[in-house]
Protein backbone atom coordinates (compact mmCIF):
# COMPACT_ATOMS: atom_id res chain seq x y z
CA UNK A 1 18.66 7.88 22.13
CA UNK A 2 17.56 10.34 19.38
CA UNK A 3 15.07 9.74 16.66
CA UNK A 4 17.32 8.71 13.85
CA UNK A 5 19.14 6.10 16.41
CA UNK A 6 16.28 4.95 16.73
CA UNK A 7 14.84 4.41 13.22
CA UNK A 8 18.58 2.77 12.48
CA UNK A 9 18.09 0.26 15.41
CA UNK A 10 14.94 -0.84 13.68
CA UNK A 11 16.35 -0.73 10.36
CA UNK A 12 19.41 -2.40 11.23
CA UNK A 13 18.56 -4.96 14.10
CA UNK A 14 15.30 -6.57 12.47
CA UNK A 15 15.19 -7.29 8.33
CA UNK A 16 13.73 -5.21 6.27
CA UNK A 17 11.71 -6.01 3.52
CA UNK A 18 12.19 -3.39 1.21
CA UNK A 19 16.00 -3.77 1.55
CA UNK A 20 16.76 -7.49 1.28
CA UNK A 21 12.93 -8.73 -0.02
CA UNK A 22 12.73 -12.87 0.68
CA UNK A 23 15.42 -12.56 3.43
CA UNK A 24 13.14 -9.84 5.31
CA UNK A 25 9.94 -12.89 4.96
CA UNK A 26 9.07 -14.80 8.27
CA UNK A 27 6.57 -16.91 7.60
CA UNK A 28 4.11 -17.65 10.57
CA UNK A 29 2.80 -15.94 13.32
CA UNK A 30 4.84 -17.46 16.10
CA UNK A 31 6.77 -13.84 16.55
CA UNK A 32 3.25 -12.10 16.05
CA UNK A 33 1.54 -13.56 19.22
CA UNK A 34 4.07 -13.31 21.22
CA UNK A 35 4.78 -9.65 20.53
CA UNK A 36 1.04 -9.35 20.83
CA UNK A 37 1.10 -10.93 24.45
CA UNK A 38 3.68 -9.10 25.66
CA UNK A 39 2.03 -5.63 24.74
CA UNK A 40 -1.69 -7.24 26.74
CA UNK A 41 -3.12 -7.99 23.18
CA UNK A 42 -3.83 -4.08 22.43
CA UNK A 43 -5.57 -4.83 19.12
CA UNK A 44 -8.82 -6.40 21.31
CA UNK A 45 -9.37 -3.11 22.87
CA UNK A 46 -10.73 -1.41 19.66
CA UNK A 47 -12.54 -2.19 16.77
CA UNK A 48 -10.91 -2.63 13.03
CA UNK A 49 -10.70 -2.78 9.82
CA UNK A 50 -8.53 -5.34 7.86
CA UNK A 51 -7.60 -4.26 4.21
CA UNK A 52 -5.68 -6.94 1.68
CA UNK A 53 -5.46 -7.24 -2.16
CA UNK A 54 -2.54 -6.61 -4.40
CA UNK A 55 -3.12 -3.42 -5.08
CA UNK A 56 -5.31 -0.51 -4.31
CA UNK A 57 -5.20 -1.49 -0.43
CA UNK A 58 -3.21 1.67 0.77
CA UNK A 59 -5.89 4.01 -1.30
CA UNK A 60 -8.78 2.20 0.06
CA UNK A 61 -7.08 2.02 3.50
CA UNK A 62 -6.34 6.16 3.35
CA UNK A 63 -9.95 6.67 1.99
CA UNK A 64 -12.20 4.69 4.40
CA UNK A 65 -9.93 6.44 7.23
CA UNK A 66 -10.75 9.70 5.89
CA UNK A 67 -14.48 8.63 5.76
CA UNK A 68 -14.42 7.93 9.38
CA UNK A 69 -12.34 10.56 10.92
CA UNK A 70 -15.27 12.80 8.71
CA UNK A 71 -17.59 11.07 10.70
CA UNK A 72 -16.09 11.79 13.94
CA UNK A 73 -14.63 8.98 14.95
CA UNK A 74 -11.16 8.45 16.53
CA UNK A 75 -8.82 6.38 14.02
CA UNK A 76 -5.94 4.67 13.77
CA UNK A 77 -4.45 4.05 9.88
CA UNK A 78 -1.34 1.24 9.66
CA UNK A 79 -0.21 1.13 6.52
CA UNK A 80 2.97 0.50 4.55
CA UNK A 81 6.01 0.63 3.11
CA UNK A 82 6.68 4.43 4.10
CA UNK A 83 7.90 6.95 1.16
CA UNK A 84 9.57 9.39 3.23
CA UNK A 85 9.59 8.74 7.14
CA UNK A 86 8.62 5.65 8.79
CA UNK A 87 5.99 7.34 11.03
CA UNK A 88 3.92 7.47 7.69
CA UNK A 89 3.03 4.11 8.88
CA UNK A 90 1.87 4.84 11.88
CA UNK A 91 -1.39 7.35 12.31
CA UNK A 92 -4.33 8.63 14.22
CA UNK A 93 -6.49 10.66 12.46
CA UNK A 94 -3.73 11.51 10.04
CA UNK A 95 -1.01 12.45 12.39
CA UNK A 96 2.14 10.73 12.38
CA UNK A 97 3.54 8.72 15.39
CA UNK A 98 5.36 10.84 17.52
CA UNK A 99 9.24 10.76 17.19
CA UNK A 100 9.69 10.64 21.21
CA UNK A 101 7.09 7.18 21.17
CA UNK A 102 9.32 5.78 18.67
CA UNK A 103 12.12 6.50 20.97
CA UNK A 104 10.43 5.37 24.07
CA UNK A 105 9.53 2.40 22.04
CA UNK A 106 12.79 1.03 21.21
CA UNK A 107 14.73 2.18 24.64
CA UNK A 108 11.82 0.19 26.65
CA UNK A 109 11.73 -2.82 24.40
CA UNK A 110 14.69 -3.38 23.04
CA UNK A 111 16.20 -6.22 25.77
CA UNK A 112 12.71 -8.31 24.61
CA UNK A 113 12.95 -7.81 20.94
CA UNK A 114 16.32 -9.22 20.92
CA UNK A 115 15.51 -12.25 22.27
CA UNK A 116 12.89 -13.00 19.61
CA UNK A 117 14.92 -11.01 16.31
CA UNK A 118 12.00 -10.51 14.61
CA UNK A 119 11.34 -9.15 11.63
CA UNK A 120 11.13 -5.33 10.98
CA UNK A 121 7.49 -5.38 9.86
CA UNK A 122 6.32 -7.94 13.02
CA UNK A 123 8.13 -5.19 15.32
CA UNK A 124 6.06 -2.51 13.39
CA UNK A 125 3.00 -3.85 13.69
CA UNK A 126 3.40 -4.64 17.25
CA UNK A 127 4.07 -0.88 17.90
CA UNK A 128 1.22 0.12 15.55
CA UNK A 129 -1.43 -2.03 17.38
CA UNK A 130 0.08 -0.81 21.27
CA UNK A 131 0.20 2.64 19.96
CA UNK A 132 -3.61 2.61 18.78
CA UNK A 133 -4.85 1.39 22.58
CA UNK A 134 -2.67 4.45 24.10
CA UNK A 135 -3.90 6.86 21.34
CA UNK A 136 -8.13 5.60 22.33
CA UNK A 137 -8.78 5.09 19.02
CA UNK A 138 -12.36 3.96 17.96
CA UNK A 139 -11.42 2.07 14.68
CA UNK A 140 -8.25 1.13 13.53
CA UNK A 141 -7.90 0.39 9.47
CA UNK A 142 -5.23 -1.80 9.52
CA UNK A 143 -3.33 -2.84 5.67
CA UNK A 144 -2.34 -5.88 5.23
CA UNK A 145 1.69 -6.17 4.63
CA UNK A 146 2.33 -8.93 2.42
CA UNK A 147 -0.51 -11.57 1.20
CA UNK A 148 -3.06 -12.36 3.91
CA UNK A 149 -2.75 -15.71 5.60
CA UNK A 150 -0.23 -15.53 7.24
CA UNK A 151 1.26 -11.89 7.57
CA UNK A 152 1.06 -10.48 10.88
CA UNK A 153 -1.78 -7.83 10.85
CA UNK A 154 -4.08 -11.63 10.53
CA UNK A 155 -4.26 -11.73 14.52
CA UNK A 156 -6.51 -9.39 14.75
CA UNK A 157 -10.80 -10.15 14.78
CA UNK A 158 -12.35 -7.16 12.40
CA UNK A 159 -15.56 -5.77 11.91
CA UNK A 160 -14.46 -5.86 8.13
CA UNK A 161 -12.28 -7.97 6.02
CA UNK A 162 -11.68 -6.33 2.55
CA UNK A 163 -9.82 -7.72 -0.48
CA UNK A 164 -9.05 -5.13 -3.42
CA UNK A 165 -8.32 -7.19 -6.11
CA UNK A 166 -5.58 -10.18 -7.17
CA UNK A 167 -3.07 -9.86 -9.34
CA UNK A 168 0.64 -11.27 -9.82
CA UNK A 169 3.17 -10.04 -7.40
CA UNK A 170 5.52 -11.52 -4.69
CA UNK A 171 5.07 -14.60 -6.06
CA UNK A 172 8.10 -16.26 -4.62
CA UNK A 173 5.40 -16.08 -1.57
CA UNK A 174 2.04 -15.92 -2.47
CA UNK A 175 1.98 -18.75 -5.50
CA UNK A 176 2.63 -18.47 -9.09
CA UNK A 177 -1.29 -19.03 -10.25
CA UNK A 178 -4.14 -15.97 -9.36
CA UNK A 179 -6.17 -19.27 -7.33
CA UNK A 180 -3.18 -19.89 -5.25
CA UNK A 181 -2.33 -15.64 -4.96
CA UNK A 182 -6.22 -15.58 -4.14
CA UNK A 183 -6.31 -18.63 -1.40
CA UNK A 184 -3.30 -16.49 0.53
CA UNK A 185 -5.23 -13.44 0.10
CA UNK A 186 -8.76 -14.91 1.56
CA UNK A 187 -6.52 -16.04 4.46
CA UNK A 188 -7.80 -12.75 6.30
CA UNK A 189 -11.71 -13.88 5.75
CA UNK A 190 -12.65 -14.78 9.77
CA UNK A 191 -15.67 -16.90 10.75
CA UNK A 192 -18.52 -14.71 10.97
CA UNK A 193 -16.59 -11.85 9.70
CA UNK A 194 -18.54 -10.18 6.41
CA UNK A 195 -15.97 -9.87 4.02
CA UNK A 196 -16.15 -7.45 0.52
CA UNK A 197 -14.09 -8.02 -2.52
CA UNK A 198 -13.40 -5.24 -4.99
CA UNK A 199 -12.56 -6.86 -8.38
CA UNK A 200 -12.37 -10.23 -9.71
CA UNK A 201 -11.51 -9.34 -13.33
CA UNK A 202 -14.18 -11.87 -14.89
CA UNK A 203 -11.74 -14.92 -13.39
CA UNK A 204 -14.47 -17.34 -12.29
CA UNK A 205 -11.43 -19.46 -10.45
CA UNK A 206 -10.36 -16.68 -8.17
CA UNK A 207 -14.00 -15.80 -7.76
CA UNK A 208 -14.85 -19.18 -5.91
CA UNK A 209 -11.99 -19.65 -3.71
CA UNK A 210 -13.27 -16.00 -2.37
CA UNK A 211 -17.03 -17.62 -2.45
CA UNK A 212 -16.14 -20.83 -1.05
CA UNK A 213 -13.86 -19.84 1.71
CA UNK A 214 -16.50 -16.95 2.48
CA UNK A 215 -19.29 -20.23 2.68
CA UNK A 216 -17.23 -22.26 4.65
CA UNK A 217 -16.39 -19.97 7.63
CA UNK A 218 -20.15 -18.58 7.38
CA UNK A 219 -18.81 -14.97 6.14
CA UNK A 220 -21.34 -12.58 4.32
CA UNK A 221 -19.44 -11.66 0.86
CA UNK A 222 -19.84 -8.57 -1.09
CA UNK A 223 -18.21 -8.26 -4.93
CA UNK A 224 -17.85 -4.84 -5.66
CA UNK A 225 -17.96 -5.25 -8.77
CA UNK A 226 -21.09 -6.69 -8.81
CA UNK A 227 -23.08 -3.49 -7.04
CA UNK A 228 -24.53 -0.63 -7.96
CA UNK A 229 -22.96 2.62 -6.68
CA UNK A 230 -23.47 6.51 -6.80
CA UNK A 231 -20.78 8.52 -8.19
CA UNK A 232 -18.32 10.32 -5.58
CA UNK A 233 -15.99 12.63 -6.90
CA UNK A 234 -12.44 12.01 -5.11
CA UNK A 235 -9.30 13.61 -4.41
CA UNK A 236 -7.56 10.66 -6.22
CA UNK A 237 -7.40 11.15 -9.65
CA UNK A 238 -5.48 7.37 -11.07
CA UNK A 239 -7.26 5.70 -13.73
CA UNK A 240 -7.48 2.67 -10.82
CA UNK A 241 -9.35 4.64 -8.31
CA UNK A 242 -13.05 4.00 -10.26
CA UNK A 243 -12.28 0.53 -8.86
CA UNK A 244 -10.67 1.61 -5.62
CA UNK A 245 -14.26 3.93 -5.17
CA UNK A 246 -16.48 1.07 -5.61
CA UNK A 247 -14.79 -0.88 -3.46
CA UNK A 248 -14.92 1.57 -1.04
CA UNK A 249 -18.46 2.52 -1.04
CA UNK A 250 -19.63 -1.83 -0.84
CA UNK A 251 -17.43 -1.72 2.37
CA UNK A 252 -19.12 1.31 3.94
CA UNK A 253 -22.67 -0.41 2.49
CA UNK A 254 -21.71 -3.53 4.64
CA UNK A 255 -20.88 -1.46 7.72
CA UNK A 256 -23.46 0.18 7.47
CA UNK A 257 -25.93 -2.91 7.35
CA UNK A 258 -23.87 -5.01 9.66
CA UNK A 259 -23.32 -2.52 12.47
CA UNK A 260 -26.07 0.17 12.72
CA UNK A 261 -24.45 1.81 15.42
CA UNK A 262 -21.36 3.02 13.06
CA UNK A 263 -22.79 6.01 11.66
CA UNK A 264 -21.34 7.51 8.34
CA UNK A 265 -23.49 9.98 6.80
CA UNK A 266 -23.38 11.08 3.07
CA UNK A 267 -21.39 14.03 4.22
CA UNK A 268 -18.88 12.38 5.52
CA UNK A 269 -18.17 9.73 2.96
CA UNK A 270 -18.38 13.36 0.31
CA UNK A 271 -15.56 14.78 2.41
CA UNK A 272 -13.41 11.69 3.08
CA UNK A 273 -13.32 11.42 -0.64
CA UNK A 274 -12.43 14.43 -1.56
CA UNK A 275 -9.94 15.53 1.74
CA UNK A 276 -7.90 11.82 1.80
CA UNK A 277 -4.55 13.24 1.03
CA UNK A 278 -5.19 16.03 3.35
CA UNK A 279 -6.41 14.16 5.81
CA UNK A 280 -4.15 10.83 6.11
CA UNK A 281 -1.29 12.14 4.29
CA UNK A 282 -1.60 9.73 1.42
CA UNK A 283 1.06 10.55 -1.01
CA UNK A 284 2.03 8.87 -4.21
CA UNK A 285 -1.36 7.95 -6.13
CA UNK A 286 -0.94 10.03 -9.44
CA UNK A 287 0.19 12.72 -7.63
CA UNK A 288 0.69 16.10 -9.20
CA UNK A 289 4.02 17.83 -7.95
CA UNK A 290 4.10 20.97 -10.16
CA UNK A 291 1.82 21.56 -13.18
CA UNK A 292 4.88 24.11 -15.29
CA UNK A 293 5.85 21.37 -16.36
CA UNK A 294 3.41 18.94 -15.62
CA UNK A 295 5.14 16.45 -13.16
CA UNK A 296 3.29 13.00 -12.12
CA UNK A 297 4.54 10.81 -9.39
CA UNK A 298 2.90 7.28 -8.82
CA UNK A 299 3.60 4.24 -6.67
CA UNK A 300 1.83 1.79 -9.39
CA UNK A 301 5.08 -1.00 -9.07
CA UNK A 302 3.78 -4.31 -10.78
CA UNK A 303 1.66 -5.44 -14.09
CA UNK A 304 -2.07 -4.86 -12.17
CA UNK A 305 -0.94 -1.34 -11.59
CA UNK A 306 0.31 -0.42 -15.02
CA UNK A 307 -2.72 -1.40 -16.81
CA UNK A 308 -3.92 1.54 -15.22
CA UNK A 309 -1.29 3.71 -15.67
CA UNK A 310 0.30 2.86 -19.06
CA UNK A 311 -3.25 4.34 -20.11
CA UNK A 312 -3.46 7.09 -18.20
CA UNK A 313 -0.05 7.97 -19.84
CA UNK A 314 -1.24 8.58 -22.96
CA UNK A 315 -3.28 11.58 -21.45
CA UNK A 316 -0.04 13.51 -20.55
CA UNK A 317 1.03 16.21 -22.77
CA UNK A 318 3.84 15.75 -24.96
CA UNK A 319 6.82 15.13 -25.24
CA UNK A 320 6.58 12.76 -22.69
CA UNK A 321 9.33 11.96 -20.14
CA UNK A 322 9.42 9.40 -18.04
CA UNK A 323 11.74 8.43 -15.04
CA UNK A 324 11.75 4.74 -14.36
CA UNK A 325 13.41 2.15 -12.42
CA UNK A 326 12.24 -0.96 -10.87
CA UNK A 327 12.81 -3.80 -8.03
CA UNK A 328 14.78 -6.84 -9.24
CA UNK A 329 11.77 -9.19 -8.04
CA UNK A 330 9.28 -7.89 -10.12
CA UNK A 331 8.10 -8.87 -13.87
CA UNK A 332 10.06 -6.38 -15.03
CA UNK A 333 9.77 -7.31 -18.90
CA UNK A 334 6.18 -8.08 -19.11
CA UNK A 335 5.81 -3.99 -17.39
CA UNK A 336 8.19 -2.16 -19.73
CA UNK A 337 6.44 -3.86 -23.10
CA UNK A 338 3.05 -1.58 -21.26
CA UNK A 339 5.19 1.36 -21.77
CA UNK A 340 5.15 3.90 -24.94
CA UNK A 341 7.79 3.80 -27.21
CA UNK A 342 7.59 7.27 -28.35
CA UNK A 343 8.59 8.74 -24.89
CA UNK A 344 11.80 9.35 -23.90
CA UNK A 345 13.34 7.16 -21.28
CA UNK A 346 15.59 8.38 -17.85
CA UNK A 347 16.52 4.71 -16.33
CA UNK A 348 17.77 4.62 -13.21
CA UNK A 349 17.64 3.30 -9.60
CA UNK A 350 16.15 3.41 -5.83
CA UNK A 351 18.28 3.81 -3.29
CA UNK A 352 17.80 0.17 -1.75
CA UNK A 353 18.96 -2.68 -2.27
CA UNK A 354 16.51 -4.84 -4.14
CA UNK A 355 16.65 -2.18 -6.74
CA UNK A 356 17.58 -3.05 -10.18
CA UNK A 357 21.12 -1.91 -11.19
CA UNK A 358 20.17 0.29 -13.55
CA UNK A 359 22.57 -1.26 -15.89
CA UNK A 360 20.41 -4.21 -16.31
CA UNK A 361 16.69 -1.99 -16.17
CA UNK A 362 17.95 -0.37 -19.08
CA UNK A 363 19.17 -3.33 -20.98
CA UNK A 364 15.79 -4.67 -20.53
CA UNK A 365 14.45 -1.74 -21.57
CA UNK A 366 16.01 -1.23 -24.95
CA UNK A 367 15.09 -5.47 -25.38
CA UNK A 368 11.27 -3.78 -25.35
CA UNK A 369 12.00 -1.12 -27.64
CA UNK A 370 12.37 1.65 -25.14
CA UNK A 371 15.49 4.06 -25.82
CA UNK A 372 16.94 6.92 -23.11
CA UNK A 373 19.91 7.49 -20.73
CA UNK A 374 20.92 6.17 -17.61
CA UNK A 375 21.39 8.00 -14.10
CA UNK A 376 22.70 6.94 -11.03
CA UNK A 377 20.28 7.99 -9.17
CA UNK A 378 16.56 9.72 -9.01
CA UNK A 379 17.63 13.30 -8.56
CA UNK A 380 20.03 13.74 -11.09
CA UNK A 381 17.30 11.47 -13.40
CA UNK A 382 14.95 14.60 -12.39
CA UNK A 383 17.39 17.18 -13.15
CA UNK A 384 18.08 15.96 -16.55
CA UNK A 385 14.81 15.68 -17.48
CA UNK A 386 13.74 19.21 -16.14
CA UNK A 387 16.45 20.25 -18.29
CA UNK A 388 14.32 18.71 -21.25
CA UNK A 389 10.74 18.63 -20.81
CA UNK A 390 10.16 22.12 -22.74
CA UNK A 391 6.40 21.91 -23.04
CA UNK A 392 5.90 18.08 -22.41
CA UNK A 393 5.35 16.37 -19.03
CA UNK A 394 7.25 14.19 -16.75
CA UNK A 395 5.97 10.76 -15.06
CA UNK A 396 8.20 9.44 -12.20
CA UNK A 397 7.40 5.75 -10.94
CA UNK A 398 7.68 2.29 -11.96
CA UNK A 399 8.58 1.52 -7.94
CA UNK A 400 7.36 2.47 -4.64
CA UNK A 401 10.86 3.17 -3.84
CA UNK A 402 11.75 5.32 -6.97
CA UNK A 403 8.78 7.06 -5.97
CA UNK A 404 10.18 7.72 -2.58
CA UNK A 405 13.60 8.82 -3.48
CA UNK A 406 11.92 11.38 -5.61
CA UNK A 407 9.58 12.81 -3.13
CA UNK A 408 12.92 12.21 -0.59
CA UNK A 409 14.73 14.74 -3.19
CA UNK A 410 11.90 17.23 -3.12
């Protein structure tokens, strides 16, 4: 079996997410221990971290990896969706998954899997969590998928829970209210288990469910927001990351107090900061592709992300072009009112299929006030506006998986 056999096994065998979104959702963990049983519970036999939040959990998961492979530990990052290749997913001290354990993976397993057809991301995360025993790793930073509660990375007992921030997304899931969003969220706060929690946006509501579920399982809490922190320059240069930061830094605080013997000097947390994309291969977070023209990439896909970036916009020389599309489960109104009106518009769609015919995106659109052209597709989106920019700048986002296509096409 080669590589890309495979990947299409797992694609095609087991739903997945970004594809079909609710038909990809298991809900429970029925799949999760069993899976974990069969591989000899790997996730007991090294110590984690456990990130959650709606957004901002895959740049604090890439930066508090970087902070402790700086500080010479061993560790495993499992993280998702991928942009690129599914072995983003998958890493020890920023290396991807082999292809050939991939392989191995599906050739050894695949009799068992079938009997359970589990989901794509339950078969993921079992191979993550086996693949982190083999590799020895010290620490393992493990991202929550989808909410908290009751998404399969919850099996595991860390040294660290960690909640970014709440915000309205998946929905359909999660609750239509930031308390209920919030409740599935603190799912991942464990008895004992300290547990920090990045922003709260001033919403006293989603505040106490963190404080009361934190009180009732005897968990330490930290608010982020509510510390003082020194400034750390970092690789990541999104308007969101000032949050992301302090979160960061109240985690590594906690550590720090909780378990003397993890030892993370200033040094290190200096260098994690400012080496994360180098170091975990985190790709997507205002990224800068070329700067003649200026050309931004960023993964920012619901209404908590584009407060941040509809601002950072305006900092982008002009003309401004920007190359959108979106999912068909997202608020996709309520994000395109964030968006300037005196840019010029390239709708168009990701290459899966809960992507938004691009038809309909750019109806949408022009009901906001936005005006441009539609493309099939990202790359000829790209070409067109390369064609155009002149001395402006190009943005490219408004979905993970536009984002993907794009860096895909590069």
């Amino acid at each position: 079996m080669s590589y890309k056999d495979a990947i299409e096994y797992l694609y095609d065998s087991a739903p997945l997410f970004q594809n079909i979104g609710a038909g990809a959702y298991k809900e429970g963990l029925c799949n999760t221990y069993l899976l974990d049983g069969h591989f000899g519970n790997p996730h007991r036999k090294y110590k984690t971290i456990h990130v959650g939040g709606t957004n901002g959990k895959g740049s604090v998961s890439h930066t508090l990896a970087a902070i402790l492979q700086s500080a010479g530990y061993n560790v495993g990052l499992y993280t998702s969706p991928h942009l690129v290749d599914f072995r983003e997913r998958i890493r020890v001290n920023g290396k991807k998954i082999p292809k050939e354990r991939v392989v191995r993976f599906v050739e050894e397993e695949r009799s068992f899997l079938e009997t359970l057809h589990p989901s794509f991301f339950e078969v993921t995360t079992a191979l993550a969590f086996k693949y982190f025993e083999e590799a020895n790793v010290d620490i393992a930073v493990i991202e929550v998928g989808l909410g908290g509660r009751l998404d399969c990375t919850n099996i595991i007992l860390p040294l660290l829970s960690v909640i970014t921030n709440i915000s309205f997304d998946h929905t359909q899931f999660l609750g239509d209210t930031l308390e209920k969003i919030a409740c599935e969220k603190a799912g991942i706060i464990k008895p004992g288990i300290p547990v920090v929690i990045g922003e709260t946006n001033g919403n006293t509501e989603v505040r106490n469910v963190f404080a009361e579920t934190a009180d009732r399982l005897d968990s330490r809490i930290c608010f982020a927001d509510e510390q003082e922190h020194k400034h750390y320059e970092t690789e990541l240069k999104g308007y969101c990351q000032e949050h992301n930061t302090d979160t960061i830094l109240t985690a590594l605080a906690c550590l720090r107090e909780t378990y003397p013997e993890i030892v993370v000097s200033d040094d290190a947390v200096r260098y994690g900061f400012m080496h994360v994309c180098e170091m975990t291969g985190l790709m997507g977070r205002w990224q800068v592709i070329s700067k003649k023209p200026l050309v931004i990439c960023d993964t920012g896909h619901n209404v908590g992300g584009w407060k941040y970036i509809s601002r950072q916009l305006e900092t982008l020389p002009h003309p401004l072009h920007i190359i959108i599309g979106m999912v068909s489960d997202k608020d996709v109104a309520t994000v395109l009112k964030m968006l300037p009106a005196d840019a010029r518009y390239y709708f168009t769609q990701a290459s899966v299929k809960r992507a938004m015919p691009v038809g309909q995106f750019a109806l949408i659109a022009g009901q906001c006030g936005l005006s441009g052209n539609s493309f099939p597709d990202v790359a000829s989106a790209y070409a067109s506006a390369l064609r155009n920019v002149g001395e402006g700048s190009i943005f490219v986002g408004g979905s993970t998986f536009i984002v993907a296509d794009f860096l895909s096409h590069l």
